[in-house]
C-alpha atoms as a PDB file:
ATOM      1  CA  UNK A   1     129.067  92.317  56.644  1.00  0.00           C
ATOM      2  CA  UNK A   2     130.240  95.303  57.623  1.00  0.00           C
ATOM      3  CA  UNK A   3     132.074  94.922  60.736  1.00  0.00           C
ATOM      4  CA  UNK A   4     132.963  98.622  61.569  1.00  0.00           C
ATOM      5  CA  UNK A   5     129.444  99.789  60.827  1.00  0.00           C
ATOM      6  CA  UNK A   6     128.349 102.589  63.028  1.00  0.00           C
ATOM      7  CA  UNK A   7     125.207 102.067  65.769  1.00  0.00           C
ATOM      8  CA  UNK A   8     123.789 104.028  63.390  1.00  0.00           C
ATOM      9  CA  UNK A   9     123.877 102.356  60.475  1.00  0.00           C
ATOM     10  CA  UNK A  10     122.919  99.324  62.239  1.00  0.00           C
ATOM     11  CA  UNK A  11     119.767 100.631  64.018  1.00  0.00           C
ATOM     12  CA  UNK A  12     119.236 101.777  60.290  1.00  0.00           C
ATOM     13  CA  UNK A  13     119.435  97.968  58.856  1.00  0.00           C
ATOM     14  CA  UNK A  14     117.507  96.940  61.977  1.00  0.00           C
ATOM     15  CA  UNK A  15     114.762  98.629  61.056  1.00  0.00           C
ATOM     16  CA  UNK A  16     114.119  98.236  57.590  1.00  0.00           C
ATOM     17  CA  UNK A  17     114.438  94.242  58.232  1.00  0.00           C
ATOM     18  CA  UNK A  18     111.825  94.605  60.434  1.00  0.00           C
ATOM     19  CA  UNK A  19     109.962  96.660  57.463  1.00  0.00           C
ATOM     20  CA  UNK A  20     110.705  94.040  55.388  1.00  0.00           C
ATOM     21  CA  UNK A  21     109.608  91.005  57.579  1.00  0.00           C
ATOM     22  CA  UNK A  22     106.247  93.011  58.563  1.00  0.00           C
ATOM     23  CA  UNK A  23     105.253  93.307  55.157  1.00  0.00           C
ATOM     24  CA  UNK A  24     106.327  89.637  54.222  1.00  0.00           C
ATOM     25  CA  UNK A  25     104.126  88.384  57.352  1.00  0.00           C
ATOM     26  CA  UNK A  26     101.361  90.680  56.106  1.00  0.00           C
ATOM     27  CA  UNK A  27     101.539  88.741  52.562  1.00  0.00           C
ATOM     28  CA  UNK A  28     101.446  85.498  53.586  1.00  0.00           C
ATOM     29  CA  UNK A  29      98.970  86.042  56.987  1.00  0.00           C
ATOM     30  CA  UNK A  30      95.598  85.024  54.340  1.00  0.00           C
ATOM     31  CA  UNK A  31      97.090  81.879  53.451  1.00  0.00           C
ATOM     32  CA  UNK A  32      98.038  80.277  56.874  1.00  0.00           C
ATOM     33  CA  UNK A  33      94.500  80.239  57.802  1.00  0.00           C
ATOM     34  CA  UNK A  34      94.379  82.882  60.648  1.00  0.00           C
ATOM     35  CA  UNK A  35      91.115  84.845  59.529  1.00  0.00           C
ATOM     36  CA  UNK A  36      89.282  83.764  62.327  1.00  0.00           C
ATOM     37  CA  UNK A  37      90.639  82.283  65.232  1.00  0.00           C
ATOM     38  CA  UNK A  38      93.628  85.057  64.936  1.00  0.00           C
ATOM     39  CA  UNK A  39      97.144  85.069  64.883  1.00  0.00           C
ATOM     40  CA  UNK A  40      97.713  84.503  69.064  1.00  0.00           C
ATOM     41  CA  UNK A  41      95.165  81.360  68.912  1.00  0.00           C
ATOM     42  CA  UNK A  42      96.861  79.801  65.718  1.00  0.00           C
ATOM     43  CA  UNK A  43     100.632  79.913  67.112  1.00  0.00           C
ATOM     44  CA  UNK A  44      99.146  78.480  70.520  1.00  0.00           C
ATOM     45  CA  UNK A  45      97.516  75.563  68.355  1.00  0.00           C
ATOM     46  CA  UNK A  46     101.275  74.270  66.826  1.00  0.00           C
ATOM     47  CA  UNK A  47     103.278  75.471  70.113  1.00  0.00           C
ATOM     48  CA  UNK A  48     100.663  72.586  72.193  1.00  0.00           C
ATOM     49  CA  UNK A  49     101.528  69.990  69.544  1.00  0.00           C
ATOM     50  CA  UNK A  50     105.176  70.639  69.130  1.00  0.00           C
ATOM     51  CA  UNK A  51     106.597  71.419  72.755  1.00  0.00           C
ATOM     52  CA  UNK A  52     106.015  68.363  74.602  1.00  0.00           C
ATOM     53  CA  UNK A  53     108.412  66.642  71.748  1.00  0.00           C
ATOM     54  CA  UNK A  54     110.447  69.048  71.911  1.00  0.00           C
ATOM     55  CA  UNK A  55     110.606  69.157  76.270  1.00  0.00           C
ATOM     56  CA  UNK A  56     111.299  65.313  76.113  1.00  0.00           C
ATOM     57  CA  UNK A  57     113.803  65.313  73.620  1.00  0.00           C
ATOM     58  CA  UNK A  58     115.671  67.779  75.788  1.00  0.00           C
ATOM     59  CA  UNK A  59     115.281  66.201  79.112  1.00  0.00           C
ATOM     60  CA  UNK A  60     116.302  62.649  77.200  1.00  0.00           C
ATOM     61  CA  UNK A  61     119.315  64.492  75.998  1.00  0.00           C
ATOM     62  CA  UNK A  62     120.223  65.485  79.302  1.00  0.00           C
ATOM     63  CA  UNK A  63     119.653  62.937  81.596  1.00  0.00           C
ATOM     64  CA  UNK A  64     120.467  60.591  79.124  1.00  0.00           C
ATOM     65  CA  UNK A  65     124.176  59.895  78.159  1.00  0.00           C
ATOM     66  CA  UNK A  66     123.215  57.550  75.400  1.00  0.00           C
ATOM     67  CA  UNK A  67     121.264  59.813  73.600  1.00  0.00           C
ATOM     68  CA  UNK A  68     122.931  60.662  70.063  1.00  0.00           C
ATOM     69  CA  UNK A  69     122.224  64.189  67.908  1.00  0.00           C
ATOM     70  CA  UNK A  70     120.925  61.806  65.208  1.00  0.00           C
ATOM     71  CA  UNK A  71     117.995  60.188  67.449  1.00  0.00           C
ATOM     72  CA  UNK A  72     116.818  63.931  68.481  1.00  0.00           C
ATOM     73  CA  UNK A  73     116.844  64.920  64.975  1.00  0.00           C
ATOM     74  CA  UNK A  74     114.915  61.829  63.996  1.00  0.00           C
ATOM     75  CA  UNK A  75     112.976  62.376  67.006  1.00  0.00           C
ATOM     76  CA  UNK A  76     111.568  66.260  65.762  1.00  0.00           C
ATOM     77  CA  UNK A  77     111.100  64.886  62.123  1.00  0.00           C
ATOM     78  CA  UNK A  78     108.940  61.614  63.237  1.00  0.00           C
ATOM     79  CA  UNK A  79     106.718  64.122  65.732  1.00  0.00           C
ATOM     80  CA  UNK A  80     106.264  66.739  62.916  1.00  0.00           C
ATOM     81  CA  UNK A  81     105.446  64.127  60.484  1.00  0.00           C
ATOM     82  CA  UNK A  82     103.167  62.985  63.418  1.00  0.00           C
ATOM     83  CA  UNK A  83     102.169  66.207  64.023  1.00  0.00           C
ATOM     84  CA  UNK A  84     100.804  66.443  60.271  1.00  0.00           C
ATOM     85  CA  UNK A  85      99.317  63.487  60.218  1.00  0.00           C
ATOM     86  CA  UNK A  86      97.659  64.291  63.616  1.00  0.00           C
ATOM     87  CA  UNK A  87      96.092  67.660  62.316  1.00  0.00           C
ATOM     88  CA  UNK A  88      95.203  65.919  58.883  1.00  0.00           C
ATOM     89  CA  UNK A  89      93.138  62.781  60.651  1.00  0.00           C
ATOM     90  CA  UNK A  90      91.361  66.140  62.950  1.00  0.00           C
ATOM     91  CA  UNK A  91      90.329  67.663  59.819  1.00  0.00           C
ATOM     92  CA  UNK A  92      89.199  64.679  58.074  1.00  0.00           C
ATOM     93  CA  UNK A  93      87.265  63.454  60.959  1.00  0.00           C
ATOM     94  CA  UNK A  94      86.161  67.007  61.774  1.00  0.00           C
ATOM     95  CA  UNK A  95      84.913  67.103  58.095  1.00  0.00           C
ATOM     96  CA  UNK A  96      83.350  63.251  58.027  1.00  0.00           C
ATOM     97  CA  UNK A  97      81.797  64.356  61.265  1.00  0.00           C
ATOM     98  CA  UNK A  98      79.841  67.495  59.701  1.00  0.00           C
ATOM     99  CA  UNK A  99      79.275  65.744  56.834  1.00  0.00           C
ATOM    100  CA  UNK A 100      77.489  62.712  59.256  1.00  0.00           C
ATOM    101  CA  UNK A 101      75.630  65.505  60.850  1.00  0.00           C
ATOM    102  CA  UNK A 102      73.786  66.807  57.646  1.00  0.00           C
ATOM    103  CA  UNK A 103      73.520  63.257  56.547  1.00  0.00           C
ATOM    104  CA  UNK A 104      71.443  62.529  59.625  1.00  0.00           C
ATOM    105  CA  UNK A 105      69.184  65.904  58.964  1.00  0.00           C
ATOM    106  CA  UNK A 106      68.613  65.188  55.797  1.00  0.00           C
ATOM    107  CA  UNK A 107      67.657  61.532  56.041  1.00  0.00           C
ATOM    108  CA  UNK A 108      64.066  62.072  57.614  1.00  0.00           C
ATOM    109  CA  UNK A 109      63.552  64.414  54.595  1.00  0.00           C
ATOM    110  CA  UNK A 110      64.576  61.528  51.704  1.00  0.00           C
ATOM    111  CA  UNK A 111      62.833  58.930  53.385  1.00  0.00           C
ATOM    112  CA  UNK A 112      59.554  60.988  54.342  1.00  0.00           C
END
């Protein structure tokens, strides 16, 4: 790093990492699964999972003088693993669920 750079050279490299990080998000926007529900709704989704662990964790760590750096970091990597396995089961029962729906349309029409 340069650290006598001018302002403007620095508004310069400002601005073409934000080129660079527009474009990147651009790339990668079709494969998070945004199409529909849009960008806004899909960061609101993970924010409601992940805060509350990360509000307790913080208000453990300070009222709490026992509380150690290694149990908050095994505390955010249990609640994302959690968190995973919490969006997996909604998928899987969202899925089972659909399926159960069409199942119980198209019975009447195999048995009749």
């Amino acid at each position: 790093m340069d650290r006598e750079a001018s302002d403007h050279k620095l508004v310069g490299i400002g601005r073409i990492t934000v080129l660079i990080a527009m474009i990147l998000a651009i790339l990668i926007s079709p494969f998070l699964g945004i199409d529909k529900k849009g960008g806004f709704q899909y960061i609101q989704d993970y924010t409601g999972f992940v805060s509350p662990g990360v509000f307790c964790i913080f208000i453990l760590g300070f009222f709490w003088k026992r509380a150690t750096a290694t149990a908050a970091l095994t505390a955010i990597v249990a609640g994302f693993a959690l968190l995973r396995f919490h969006i997996g089961m909604v998928k899987t029962l969202a899925l089972s669920a659909a399926l159960g729906i069409v199942w119980k349309m198209a019975l009447p029409h195999l048995i009749g």
